[in-house]
ModelCIF file with pLDDT and N, C-alpha, C, O atoms, coordinates in Angstrom:
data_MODEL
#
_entry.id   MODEL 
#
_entity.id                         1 
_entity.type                       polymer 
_entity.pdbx_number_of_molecules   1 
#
_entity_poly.entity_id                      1 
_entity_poly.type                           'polypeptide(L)' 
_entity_poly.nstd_linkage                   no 
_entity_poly.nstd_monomer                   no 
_entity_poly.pdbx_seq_one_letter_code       
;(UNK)(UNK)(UNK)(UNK)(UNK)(UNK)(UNK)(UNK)(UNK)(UNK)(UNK)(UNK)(UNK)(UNK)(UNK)(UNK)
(UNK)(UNK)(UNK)(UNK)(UNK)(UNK)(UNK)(UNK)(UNK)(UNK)(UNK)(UNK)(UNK)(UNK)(UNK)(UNK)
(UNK)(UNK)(UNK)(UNK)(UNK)(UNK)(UNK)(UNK)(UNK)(UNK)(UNK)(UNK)(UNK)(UNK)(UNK)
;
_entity_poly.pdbx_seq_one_letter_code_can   XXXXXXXXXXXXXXXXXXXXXXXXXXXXXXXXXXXXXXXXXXXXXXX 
_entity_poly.pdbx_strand_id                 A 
#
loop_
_entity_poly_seq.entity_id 
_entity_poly_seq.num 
_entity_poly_seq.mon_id 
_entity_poly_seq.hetero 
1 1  UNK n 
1 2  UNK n 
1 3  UNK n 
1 4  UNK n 
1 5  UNK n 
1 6  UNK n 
1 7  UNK n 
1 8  UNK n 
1 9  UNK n 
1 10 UNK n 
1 11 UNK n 
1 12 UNK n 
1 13 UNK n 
1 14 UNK n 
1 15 UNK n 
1 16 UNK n 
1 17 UNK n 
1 18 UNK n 
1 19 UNK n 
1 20 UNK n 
1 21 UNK n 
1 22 UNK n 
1 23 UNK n 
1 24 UNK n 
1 25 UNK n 
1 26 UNK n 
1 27 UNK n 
1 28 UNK n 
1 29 UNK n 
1 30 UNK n 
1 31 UNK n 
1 32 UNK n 
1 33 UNK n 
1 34 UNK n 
1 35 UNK n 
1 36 UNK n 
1 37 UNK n 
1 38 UNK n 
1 39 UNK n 
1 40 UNK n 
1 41 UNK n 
1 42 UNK n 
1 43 UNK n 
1 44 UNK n 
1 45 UNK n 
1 46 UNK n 
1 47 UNK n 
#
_struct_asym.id          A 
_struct_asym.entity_id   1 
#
loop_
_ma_qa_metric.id 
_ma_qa_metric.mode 
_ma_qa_metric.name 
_ma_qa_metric.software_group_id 
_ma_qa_metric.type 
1 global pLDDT . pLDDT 
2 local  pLDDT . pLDDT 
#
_ma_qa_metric_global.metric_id      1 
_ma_qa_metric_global.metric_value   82.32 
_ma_qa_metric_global.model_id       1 
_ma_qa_metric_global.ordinal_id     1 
#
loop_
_ma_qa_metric_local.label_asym_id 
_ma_qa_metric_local.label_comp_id 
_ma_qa_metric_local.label_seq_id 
_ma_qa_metric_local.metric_id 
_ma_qa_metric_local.metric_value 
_ma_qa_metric_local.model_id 
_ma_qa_metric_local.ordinal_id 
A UNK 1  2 37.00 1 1  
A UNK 2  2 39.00 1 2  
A UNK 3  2 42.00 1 3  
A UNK 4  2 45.00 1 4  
A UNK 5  2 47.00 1 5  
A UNK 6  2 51.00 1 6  
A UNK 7  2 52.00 1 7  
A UNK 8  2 56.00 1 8  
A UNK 9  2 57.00 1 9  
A UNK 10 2 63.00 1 10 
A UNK 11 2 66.00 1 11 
A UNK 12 2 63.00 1 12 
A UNK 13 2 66.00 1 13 
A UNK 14 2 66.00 1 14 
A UNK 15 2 70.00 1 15 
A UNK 16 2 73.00 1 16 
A UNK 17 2 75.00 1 17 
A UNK 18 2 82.00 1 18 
A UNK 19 2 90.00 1 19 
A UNK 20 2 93.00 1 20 
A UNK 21 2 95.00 1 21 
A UNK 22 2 94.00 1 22 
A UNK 23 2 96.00 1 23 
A UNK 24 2 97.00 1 24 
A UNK 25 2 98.00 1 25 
A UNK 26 2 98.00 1 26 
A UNK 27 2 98.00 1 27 
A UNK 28 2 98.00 1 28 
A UNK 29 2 98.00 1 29 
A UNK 30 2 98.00 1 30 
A UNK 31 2 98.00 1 31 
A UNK 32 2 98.00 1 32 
A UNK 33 2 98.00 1 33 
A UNK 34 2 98.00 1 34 
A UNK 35 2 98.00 1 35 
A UNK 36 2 98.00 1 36 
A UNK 37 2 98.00 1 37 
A UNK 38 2 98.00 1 38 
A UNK 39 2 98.00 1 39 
A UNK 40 2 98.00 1 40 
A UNK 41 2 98.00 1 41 
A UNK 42 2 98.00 1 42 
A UNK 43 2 98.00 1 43 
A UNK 44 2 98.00 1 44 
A UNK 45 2 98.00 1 45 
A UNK 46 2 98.00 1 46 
A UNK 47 2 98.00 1 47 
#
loop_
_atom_site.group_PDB 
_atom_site.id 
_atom_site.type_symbol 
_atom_site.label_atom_id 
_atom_site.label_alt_id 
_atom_site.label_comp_id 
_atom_site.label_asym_id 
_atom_site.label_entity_id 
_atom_site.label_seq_id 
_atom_site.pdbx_PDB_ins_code 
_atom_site.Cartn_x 
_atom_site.Cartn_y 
_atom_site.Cartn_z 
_atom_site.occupancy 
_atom_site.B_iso_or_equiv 
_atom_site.pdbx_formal_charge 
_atom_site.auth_seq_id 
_atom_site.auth_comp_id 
_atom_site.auth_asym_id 
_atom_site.auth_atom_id 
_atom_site.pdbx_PDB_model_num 
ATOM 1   N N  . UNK A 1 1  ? -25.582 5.301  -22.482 1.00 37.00 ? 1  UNK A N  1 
ATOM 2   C CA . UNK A 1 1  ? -24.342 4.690  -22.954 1.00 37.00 ? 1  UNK A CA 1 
ATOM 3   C C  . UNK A 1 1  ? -23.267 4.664  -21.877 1.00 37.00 ? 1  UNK A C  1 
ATOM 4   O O  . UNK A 1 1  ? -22.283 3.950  -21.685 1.00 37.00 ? 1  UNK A O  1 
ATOM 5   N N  . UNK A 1 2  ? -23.812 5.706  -21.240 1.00 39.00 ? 2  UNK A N  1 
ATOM 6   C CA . UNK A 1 2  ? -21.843 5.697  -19.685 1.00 39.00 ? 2  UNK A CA 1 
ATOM 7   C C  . UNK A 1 2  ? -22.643 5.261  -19.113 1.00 39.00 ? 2  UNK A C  1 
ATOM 8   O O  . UNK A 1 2  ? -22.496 6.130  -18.254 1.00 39.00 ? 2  UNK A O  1 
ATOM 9   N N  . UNK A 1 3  ? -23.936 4.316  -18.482 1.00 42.00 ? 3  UNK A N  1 
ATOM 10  C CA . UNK A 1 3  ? -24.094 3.361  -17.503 1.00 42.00 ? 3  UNK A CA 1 
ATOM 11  C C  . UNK A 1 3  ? -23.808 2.201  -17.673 1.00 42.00 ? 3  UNK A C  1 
ATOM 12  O O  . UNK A 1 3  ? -23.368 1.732  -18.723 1.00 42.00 ? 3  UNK A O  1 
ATOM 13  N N  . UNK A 1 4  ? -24.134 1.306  -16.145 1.00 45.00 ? 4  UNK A N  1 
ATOM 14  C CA . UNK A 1 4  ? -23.892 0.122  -17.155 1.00 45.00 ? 4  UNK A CA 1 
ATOM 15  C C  . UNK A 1 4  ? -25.295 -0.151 -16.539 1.00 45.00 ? 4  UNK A C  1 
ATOM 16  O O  . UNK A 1 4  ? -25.793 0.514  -15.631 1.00 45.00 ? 4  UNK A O  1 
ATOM 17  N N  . UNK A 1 5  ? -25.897 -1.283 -17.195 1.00 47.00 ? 5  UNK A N  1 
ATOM 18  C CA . UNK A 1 5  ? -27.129 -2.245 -17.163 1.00 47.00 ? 5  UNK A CA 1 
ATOM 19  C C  . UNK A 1 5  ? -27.058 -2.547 -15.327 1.00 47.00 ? 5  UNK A C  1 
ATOM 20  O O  . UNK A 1 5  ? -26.022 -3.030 -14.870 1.00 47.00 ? 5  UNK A O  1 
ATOM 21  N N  . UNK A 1 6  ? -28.170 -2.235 -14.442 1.00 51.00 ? 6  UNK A N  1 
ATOM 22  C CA . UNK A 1 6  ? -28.283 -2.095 -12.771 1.00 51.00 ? 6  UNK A CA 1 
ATOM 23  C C  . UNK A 1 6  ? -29.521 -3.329 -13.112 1.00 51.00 ? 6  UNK A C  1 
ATOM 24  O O  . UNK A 1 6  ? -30.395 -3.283 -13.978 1.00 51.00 ? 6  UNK A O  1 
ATOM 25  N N  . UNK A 1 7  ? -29.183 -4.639 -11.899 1.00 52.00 ? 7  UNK A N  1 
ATOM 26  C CA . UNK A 1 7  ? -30.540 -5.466 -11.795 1.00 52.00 ? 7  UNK A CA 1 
ATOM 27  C C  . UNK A 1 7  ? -31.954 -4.870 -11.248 1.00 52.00 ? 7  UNK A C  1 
ATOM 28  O O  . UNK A 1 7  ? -32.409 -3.937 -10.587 1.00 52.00 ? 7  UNK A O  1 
ATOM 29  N N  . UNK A 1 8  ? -32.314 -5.951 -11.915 1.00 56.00 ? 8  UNK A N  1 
ATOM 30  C CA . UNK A 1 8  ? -33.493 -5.895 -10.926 1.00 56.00 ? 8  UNK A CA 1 
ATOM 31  C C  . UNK A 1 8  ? -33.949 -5.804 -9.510  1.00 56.00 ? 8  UNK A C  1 
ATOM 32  O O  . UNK A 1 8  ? -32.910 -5.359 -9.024  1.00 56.00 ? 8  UNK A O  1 
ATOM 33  N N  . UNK A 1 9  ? -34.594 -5.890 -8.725  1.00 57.00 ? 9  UNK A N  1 
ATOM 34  C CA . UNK A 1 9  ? -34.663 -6.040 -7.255  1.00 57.00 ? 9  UNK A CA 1 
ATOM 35  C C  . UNK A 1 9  ? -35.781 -6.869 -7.264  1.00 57.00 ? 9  UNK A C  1 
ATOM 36  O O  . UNK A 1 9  ? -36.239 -7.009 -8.398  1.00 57.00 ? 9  UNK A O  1 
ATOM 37  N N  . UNK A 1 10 ? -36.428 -7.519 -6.310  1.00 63.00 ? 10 UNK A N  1 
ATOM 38  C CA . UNK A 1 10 ? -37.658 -7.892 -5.913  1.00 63.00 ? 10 UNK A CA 1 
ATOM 39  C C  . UNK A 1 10 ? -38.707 -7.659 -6.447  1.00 63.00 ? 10 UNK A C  1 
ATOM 40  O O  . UNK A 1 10 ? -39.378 -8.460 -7.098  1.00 63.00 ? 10 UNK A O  1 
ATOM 41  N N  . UNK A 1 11 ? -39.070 -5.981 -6.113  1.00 66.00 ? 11 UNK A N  1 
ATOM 42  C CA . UNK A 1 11 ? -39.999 -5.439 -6.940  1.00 66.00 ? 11 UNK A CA 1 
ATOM 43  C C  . UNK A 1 11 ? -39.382 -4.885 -8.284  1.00 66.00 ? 11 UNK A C  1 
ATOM 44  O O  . UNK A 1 11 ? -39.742 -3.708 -8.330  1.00 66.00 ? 11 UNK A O  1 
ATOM 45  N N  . UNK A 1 12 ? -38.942 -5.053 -8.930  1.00 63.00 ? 12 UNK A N  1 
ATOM 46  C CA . UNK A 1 12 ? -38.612 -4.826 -10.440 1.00 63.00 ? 12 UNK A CA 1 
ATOM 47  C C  . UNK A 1 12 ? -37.868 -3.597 -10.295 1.00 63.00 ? 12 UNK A C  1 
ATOM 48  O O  . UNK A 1 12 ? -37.472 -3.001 -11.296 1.00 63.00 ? 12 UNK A O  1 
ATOM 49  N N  . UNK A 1 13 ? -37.604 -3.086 -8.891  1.00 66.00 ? 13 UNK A N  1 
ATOM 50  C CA . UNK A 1 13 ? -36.570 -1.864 -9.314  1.00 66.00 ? 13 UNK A CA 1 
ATOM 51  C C  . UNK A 1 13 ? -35.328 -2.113 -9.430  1.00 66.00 ? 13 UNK A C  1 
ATOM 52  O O  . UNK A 1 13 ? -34.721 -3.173 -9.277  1.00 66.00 ? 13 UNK A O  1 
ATOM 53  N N  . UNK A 1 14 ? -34.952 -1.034 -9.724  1.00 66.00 ? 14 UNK A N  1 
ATOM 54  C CA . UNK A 1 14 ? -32.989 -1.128 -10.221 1.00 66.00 ? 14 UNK A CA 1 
ATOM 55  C C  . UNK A 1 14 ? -32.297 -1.333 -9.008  1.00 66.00 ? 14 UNK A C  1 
ATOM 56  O O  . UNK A 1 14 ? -32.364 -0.546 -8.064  1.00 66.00 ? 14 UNK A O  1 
ATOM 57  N N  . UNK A 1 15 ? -31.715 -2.248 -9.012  1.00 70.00 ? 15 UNK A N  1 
ATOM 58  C CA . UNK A 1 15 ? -30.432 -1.975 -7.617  1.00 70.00 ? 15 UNK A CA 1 
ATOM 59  C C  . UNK A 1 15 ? -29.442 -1.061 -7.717  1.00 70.00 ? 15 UNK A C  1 
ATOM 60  O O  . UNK A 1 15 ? -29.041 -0.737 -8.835  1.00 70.00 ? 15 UNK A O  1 
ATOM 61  N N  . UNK A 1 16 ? -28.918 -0.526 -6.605  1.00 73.00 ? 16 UNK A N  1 
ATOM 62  C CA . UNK A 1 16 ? -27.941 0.355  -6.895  1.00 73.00 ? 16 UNK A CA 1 
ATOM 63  C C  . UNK A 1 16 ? -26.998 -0.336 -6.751  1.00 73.00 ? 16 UNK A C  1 
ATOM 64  O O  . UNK A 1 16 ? -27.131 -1.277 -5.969  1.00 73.00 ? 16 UNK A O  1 
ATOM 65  N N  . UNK A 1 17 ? -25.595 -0.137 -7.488  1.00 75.00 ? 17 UNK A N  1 
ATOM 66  C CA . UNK A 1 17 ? -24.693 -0.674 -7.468  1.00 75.00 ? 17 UNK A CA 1 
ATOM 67  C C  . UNK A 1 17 ? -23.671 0.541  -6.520  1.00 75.00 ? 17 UNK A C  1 
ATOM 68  O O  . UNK A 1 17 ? -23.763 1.769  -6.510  1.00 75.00 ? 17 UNK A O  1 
ATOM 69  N N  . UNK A 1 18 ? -22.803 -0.284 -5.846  1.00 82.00 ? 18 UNK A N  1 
ATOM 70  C CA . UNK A 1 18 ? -22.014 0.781  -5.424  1.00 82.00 ? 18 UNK A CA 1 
ATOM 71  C C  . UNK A 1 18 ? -20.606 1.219  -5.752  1.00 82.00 ? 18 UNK A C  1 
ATOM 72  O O  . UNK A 1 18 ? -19.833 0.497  -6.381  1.00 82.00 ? 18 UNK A O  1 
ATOM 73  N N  . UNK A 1 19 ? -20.379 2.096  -5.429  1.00 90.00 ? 19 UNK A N  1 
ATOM 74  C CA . UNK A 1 19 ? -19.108 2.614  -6.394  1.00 90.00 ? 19 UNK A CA 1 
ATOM 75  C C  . UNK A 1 19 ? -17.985 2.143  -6.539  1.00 90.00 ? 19 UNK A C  1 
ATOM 76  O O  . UNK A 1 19 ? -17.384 2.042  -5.469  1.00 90.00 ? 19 UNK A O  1 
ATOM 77  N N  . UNK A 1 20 ? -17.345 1.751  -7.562  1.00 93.00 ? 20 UNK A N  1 
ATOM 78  C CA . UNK A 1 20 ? -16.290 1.180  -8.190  1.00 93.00 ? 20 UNK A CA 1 
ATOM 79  C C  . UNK A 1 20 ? -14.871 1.631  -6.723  1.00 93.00 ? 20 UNK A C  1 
ATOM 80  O O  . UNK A 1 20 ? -14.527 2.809  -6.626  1.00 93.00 ? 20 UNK A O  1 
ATOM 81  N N  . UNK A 1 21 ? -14.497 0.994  -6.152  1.00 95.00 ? 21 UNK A N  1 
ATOM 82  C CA . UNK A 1 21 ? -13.176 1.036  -5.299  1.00 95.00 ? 21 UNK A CA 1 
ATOM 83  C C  . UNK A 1 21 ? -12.309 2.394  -5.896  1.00 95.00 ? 21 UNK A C  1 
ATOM 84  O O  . UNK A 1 21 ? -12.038 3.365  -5.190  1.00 95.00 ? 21 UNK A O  1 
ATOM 85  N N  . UNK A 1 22 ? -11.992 2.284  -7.104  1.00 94.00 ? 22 UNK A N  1 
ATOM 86  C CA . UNK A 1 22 ? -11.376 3.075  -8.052  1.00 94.00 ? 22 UNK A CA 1 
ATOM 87  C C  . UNK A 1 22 ? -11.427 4.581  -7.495  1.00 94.00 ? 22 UNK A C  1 
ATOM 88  O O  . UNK A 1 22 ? -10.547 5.362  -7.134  1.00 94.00 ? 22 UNK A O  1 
ATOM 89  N N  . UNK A 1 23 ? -12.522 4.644  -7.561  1.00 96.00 ? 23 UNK A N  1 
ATOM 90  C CA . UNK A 1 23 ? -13.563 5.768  -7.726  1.00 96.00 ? 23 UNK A CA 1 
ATOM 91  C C  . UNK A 1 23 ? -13.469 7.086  -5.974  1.00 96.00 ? 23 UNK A C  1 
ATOM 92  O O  . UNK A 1 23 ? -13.550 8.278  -5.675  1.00 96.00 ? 23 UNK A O  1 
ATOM 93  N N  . UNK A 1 24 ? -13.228 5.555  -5.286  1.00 97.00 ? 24 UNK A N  1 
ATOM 94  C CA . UNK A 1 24 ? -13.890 6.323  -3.953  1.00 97.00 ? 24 UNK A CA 1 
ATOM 95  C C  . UNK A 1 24 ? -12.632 7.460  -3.611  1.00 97.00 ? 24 UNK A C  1 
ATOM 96  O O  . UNK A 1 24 ? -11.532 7.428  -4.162  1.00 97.00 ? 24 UNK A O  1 
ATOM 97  N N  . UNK A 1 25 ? -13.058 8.478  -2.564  1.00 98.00 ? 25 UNK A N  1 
ATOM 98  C CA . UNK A 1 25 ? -12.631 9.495  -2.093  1.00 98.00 ? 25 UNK A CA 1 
ATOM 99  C C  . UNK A 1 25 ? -12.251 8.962  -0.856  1.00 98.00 ? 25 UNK A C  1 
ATOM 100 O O  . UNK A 1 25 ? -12.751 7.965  -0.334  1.00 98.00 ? 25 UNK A O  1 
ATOM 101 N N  . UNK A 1 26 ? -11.101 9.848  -0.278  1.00 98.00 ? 26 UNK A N  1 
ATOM 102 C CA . UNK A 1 26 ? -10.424 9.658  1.114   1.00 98.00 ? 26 UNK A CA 1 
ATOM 103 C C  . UNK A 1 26 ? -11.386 9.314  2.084   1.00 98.00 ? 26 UNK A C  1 
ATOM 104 O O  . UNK A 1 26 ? -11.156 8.406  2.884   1.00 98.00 ? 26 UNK A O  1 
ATOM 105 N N  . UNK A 1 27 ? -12.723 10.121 2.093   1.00 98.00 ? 27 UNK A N  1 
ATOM 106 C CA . UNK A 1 27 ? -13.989 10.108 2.888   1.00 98.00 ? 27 UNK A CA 1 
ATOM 107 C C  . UNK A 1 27 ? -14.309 8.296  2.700   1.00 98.00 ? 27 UNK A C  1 
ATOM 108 O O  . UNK A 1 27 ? -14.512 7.279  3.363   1.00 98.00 ? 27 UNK A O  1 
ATOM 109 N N  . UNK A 1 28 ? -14.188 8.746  1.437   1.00 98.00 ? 28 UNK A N  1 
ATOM 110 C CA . UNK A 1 28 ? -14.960 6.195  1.263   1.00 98.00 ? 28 UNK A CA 1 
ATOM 111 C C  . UNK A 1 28 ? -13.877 5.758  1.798   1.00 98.00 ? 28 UNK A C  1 
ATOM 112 O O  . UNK A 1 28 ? -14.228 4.941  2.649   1.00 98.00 ? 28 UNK A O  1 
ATOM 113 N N  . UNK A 1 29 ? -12.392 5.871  1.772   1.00 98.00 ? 29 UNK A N  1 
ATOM 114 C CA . UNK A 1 29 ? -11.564 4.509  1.911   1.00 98.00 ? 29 UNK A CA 1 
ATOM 115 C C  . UNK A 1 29 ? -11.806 4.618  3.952   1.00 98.00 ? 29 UNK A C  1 
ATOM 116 O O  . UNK A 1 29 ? -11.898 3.764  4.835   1.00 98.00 ? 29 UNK A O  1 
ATOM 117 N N  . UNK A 1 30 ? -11.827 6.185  3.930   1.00 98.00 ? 30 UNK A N  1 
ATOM 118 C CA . UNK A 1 30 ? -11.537 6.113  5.828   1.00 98.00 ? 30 UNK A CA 1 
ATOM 119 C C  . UNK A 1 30 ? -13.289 5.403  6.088   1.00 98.00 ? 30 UNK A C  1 
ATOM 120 O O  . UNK A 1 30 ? -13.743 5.532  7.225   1.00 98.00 ? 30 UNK A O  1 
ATOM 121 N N  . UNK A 1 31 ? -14.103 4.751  5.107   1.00 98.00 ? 31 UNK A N  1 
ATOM 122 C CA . UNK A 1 31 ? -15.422 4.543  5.826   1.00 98.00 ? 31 UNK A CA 1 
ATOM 123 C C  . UNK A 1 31 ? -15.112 2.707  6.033   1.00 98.00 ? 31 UNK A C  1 
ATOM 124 O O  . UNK A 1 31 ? -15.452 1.855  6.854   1.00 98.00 ? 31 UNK A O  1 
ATOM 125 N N  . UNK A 1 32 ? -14.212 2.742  4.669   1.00 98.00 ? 32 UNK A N  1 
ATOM 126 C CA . UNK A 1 32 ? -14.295 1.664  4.605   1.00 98.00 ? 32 UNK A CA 1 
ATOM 127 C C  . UNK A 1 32 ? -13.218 0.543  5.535   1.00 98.00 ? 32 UNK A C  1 
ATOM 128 O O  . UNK A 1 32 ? -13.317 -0.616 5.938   1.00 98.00 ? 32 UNK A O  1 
ATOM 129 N N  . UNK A 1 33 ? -12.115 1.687  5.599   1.00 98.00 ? 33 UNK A N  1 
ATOM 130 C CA . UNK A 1 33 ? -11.322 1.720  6.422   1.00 98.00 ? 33 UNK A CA 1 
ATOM 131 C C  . UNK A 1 33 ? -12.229 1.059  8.417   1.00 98.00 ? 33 UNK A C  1 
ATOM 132 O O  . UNK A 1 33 ? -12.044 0.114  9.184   1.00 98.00 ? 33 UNK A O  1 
ATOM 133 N N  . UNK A 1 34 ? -12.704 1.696  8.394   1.00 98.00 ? 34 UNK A N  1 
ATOM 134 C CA . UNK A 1 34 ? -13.688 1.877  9.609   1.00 98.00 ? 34 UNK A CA 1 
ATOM 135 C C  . UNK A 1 34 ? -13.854 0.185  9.792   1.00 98.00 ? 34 UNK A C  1 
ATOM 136 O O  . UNK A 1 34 ? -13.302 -0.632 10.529  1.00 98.00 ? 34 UNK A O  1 
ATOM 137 N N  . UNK A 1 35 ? -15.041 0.077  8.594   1.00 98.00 ? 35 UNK A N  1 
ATOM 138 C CA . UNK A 1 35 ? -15.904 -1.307 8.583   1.00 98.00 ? 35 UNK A CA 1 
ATOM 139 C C  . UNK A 1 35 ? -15.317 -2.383 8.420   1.00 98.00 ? 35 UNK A C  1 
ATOM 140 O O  . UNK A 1 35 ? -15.840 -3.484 8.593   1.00 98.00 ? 35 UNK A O  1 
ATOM 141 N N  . UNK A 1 36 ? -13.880 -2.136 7.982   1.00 98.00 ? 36 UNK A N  1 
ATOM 142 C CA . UNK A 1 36 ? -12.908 -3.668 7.761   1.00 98.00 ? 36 UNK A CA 1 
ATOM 143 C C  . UNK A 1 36 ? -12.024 -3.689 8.203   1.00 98.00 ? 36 UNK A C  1 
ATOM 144 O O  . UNK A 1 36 ? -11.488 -4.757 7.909   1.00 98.00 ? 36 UNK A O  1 
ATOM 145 N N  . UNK A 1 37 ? -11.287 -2.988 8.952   1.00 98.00 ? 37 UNK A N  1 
ATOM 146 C CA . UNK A 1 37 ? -9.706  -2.747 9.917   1.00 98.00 ? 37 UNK A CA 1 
ATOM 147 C C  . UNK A 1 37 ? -10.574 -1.670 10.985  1.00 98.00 ? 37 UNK A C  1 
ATOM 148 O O  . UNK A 1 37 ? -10.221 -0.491 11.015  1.00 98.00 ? 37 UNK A O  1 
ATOM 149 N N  . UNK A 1 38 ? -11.620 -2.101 11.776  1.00 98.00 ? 38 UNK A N  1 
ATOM 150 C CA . UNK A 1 38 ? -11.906 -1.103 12.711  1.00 98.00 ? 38 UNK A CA 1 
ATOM 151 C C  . UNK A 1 38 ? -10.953 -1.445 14.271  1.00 98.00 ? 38 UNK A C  1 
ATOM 152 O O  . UNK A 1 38 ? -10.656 -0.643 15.156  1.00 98.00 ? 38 UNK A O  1 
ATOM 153 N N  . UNK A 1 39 ? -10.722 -2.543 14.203  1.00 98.00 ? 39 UNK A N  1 
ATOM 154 C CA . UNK A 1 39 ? -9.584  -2.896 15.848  1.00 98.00 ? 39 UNK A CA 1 
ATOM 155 C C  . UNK A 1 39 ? -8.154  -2.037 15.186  1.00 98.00 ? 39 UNK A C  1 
ATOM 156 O O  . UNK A 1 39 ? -7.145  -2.388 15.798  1.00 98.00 ? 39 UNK A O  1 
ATOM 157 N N  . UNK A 1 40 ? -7.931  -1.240 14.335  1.00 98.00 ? 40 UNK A N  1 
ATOM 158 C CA . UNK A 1 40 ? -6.575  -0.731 14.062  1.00 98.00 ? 40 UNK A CA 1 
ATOM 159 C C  . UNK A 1 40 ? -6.845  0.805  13.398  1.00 98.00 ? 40 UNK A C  1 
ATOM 160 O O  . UNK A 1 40 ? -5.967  1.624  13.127  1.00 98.00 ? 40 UNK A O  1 
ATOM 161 N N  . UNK A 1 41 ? -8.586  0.996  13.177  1.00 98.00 ? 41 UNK A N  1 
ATOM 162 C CA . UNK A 1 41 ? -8.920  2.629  12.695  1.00 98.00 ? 41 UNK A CA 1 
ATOM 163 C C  . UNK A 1 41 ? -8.653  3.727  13.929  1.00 98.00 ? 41 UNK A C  1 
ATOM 164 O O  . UNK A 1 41 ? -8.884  4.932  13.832  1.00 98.00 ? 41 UNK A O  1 
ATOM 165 N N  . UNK A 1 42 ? -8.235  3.200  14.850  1.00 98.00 ? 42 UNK A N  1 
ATOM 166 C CA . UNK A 1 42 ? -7.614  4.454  15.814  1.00 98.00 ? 42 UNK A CA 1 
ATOM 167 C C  . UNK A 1 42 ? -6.426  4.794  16.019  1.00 98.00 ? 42 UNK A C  1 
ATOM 168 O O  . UNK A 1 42 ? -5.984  5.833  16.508  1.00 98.00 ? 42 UNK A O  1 
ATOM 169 N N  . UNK A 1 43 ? -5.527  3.232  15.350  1.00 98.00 ? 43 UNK A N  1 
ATOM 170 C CA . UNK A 1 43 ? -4.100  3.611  14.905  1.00 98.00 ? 43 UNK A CA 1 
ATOM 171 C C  . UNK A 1 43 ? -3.748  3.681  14.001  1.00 98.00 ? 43 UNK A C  1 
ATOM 172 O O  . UNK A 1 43 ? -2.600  4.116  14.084  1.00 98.00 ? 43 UNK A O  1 
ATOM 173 N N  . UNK A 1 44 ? -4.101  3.463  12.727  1.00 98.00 ? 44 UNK A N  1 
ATOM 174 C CA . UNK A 1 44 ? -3.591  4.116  12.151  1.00 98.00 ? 44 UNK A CA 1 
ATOM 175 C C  . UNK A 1 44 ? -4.794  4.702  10.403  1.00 98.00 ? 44 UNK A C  1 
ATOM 176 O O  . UNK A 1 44 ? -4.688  4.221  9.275   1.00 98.00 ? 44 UNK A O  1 
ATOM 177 N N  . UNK A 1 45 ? -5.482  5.478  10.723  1.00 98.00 ? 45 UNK A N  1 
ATOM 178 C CA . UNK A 1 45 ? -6.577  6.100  10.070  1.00 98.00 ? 45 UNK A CA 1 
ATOM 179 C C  . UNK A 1 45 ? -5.929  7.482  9.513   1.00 98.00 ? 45 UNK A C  1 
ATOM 180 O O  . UNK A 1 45 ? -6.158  7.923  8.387   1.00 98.00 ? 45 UNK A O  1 
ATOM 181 N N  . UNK A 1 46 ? -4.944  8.199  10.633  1.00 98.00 ? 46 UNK A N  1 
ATOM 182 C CA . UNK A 1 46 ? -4.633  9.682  10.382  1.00 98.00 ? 46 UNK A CA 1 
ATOM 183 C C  . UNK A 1 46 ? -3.628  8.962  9.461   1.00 98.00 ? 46 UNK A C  1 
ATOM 184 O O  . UNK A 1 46 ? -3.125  9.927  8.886   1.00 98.00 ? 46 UNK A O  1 
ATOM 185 N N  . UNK A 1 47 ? -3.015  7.850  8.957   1.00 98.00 ? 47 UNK A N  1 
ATOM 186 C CA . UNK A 1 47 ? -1.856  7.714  7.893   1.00 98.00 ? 47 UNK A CA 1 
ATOM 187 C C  . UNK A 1 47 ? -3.083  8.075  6.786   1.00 98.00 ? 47 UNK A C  1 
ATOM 188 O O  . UNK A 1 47 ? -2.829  8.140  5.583   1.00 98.00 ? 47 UNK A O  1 
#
């Protein structure tokens, strides 16, 4: 009941979905931080 319904894949397994934005920890935003503002994650990451 607290999941929600994960697709299929190729071979009929579940995809993982990844975690709701909401959700993430300082650790996810500085990853994500990284992978989408990385020409500016050395200035300003420690904010």
């Amino acid at each position: 009941a607290g999941q929600t319904p994960k697709s299929k894949g190729k071979q009929g397994k579940p995809i993982a979905r990844p975690k709701p934005c909401y959700l993430w920890t300082t650790a996810d935003v500085q990853k994500w931080f990284k992978r989408h503002c990385s020409e500016y994650f050395h200035l300003y990451s420690h904010l």
